[in-house]
Structure formats: C-alpha cells, structure tokens
C-alpha atoms as a PDB file:
ATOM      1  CA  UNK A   1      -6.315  29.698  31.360  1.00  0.00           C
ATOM      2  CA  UNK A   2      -3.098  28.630  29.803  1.00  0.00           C
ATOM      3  CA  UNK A   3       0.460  29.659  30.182  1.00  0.00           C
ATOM      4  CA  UNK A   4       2.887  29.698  26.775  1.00  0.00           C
ATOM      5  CA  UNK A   5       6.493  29.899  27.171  1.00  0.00           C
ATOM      6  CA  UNK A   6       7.561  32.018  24.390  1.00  0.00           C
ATOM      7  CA  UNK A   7      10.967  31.142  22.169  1.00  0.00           C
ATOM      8  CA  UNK A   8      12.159  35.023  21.584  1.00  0.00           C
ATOM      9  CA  UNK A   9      12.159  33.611  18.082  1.00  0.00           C
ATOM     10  CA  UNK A  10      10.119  36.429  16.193  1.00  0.00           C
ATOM     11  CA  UNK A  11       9.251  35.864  12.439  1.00  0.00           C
ATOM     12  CA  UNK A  12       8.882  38.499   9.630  1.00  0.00           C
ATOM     13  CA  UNK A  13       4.755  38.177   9.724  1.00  0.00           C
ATOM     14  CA  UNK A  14       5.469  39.197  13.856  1.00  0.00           C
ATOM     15  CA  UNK A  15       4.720  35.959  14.994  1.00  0.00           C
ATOM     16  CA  UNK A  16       6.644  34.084  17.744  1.00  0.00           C
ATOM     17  CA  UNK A  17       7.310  30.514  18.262  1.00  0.00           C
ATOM     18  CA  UNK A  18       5.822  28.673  21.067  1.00  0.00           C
ATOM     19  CA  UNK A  19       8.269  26.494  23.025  1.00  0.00           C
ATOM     20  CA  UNK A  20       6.227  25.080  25.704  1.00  0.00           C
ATOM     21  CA  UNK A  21       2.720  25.384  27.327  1.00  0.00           C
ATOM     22  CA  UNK A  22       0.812  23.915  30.221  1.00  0.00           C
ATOM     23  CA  UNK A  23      -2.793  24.864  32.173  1.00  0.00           C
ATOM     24  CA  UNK A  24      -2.124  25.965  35.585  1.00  0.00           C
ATOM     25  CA  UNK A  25      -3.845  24.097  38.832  1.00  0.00           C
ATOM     26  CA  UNK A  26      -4.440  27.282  40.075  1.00  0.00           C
ATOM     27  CA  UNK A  27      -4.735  30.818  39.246  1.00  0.00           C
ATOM     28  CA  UNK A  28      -0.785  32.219  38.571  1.00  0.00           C
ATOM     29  CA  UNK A  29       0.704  35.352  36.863  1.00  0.00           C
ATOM     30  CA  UNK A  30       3.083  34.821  33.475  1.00  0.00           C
ATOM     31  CA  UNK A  31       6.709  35.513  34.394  1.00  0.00           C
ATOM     32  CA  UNK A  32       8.735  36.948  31.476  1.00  0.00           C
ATOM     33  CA  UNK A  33       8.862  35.162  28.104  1.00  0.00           C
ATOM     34  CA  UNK A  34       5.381  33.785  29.439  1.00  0.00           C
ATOM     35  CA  UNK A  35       1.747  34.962  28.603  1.00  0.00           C
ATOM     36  CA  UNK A  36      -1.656  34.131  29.137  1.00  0.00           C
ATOM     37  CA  UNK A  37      -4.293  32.599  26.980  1.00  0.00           C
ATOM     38  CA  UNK A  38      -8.097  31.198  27.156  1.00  0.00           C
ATOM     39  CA  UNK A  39      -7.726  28.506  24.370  1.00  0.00           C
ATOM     40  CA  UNK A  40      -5.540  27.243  22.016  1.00  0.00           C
ATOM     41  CA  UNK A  41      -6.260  26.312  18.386  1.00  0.00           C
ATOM     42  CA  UNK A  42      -7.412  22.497  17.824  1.00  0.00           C
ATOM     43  CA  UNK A  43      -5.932  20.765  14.964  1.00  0.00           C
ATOM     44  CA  UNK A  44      -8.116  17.852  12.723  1.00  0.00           C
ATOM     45  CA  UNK A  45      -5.730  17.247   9.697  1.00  0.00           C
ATOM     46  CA  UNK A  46      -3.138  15.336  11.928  1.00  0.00           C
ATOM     47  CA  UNK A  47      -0.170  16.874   9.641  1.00  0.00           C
ATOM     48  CA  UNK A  48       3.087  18.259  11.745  1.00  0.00           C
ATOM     49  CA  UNK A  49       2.449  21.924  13.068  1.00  0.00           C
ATOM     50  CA  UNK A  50       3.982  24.222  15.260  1.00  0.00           C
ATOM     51  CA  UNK A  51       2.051  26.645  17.680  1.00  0.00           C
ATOM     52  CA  UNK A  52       3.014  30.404  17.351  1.00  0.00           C
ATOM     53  CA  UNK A  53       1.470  33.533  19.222  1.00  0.00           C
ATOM     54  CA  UNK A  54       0.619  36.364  16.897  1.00  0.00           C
ATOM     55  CA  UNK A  55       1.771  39.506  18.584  1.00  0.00           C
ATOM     56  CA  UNK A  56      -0.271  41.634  16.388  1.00  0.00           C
ATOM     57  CA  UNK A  57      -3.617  39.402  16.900  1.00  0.00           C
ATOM     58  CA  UNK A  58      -2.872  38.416  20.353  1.00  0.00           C
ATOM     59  CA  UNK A  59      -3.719  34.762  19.672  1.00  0.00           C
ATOM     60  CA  UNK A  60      -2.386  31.747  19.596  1.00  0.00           C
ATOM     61  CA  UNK A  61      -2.011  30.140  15.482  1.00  0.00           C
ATOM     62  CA  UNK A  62      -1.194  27.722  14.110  1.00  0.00           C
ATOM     63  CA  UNK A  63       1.729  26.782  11.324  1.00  0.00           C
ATOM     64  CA  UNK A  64       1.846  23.747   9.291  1.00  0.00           C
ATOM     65  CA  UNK A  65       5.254  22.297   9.158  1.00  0.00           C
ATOM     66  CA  UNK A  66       6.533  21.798   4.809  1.00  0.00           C
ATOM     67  CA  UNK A  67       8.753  19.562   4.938  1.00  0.00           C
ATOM     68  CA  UNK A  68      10.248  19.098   1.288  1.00  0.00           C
ATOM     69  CA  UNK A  69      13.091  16.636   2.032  1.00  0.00           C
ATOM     70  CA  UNK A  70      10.791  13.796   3.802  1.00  0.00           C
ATOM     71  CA  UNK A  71       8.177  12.399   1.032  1.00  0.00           C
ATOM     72  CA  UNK A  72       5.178  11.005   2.766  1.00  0.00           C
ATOM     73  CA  UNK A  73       3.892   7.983   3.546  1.00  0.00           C
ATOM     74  CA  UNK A  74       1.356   8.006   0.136  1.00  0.00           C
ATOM     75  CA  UNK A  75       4.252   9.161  -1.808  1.00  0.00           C
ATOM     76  CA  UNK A  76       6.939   6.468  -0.803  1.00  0.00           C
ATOM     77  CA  UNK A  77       4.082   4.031  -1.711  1.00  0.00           C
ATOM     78  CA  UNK A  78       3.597   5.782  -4.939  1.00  0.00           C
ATOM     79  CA  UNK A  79       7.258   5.536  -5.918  1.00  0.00           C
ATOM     80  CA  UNK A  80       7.000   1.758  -4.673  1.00  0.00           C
ATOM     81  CA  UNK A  81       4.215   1.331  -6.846  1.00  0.00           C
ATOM     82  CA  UNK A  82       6.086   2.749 -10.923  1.00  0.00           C
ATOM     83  CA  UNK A  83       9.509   0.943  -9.633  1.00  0.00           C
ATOM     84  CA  UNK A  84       7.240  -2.158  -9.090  1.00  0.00           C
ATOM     85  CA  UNK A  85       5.720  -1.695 -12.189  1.00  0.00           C
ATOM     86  CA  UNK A  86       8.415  -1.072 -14.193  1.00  0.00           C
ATOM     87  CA  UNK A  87      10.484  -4.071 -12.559  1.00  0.00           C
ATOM     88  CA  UNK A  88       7.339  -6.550 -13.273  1.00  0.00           C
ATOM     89  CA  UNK A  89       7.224  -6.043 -16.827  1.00  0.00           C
ATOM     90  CA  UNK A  90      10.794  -6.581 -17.338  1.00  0.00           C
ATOM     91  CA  UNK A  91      10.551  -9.831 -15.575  1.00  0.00           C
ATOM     92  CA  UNK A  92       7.592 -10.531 -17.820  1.00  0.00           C
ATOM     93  CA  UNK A  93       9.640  -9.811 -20.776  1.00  0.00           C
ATOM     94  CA  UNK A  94      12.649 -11.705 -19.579  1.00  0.00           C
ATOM     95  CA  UNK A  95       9.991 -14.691 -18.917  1.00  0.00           C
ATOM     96  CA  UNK A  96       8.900 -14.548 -21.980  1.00  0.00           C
ATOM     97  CA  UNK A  97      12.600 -14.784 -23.780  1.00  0.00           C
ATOM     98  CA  UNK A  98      13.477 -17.548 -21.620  1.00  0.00           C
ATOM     99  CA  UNK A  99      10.454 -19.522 -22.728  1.00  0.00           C
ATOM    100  CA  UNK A 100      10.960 -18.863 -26.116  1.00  0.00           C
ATOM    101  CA  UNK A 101      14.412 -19.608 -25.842  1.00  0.00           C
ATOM    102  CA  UNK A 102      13.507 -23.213 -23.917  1.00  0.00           C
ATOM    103  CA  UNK A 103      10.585 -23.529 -26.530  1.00  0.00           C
ATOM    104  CA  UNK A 104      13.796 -22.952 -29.267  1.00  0.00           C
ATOM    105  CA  UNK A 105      16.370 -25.477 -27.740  1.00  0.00           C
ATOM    106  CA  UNK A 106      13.236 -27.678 -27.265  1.00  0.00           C
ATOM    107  CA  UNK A 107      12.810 -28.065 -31.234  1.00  0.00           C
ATOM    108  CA  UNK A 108      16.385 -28.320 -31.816  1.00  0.00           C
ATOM    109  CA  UNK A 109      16.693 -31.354 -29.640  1.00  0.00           C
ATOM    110  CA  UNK A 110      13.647 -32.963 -31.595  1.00  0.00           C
ATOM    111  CA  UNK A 111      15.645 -32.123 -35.106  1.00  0.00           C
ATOM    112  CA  UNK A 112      18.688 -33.509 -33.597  1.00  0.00           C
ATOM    113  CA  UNK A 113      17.357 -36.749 -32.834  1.00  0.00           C
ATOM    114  CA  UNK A 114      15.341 -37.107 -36.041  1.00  0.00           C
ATOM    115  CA  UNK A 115      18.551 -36.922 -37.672  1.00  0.00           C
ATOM    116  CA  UNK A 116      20.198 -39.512 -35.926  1.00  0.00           C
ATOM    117  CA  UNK A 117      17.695 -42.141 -35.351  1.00  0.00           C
ATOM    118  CA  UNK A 118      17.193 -41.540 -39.830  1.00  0.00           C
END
C-alpha cells in the first residue's frame, strides 16, 4: 500500500501530478489530496520523469520529462567533438604555413650568404 499526495495540478489528458509519496508502517486511510495505491510504475531508462495519477485509469503513470533547453551529456560531447575538429585542422593548416614560411626564410638566408661570401 502506498499513499500519493496529489498536486491539484490536473492536465488536459486528466492526469494529475504527483507531489509526494511514501508506504505507510501501518495500515492508514488517505486524507484529502491523498489516495491509495498497490504499486507504482518502475522506471529502467534512467531519463528525468515525473509520476502522475491517471484519474480516468486509476493508476499511477509515468511522464518523461523533454527538456529542449538542456542538451545532454552525448550531445555536449558531440558539439565538443565538430568544434574540435574544425579547430584541429586550422591549426594543421596554420602549421603547415608556418613551416613553409620557415622552410621560405630558410632558403633566403642560404641565397643571402651565397651572395656575400661570392
């Protein structure tokens, strides 16, 4: 037996939010904004949820929790990952000019000397 403590927030689809729930030590009756369940839902994808009780079903449900503004945890990698990416091969270009460009000033110096030690 468990006792939910309802929120009195009601959605469109007639479900309510849960706001609070605990098992009894020993046999009690709901007060108001309370009922009375056998079980509650289990929940295996370990993704944010919210419990409501569907008044129509008269069980308890579960809700999964979108959240739009908070990328996850793969995502913020992801986007790590391309600016990463992106950021290496400019630094492998701008490697490569500055060799070049040492490689460049190199051969000058060489031409330089040859024509003063002629």
């Amino acid at each position: 037996m468990i006792i939910l403590t309802l929120s009195g927030l009601v959605e469109a689809d007639g479900t309510e939010l849960i706001s609070g729930f605990y098992t009894p030590d020993r046999p009690v009756e709901p007060t108001d904004g309370q009922i009375m369940v056998d079980e509650m839902p289990k929940d295996e994808t370990g993704i944010r949820f919210n419990y409501y009780y569907d008044h129509v079903a008269q069980k308890v449900i579960i809700k999964y929790v979108q959240t739009i503004d908070e990328p996850t945890e793969i995502e913020k990698i992801k986007d790590n990952m391309a600016r990463m990416e992106s950021e290496n091969a400019l630094l492998k270009a701008q490697n490569t000019a500055l060799s070049d460009r040492a490689d460049f000033i190199e051969d000058c110096i060489a031409e330089m000397a040859q024509q003063v030690y002629q």
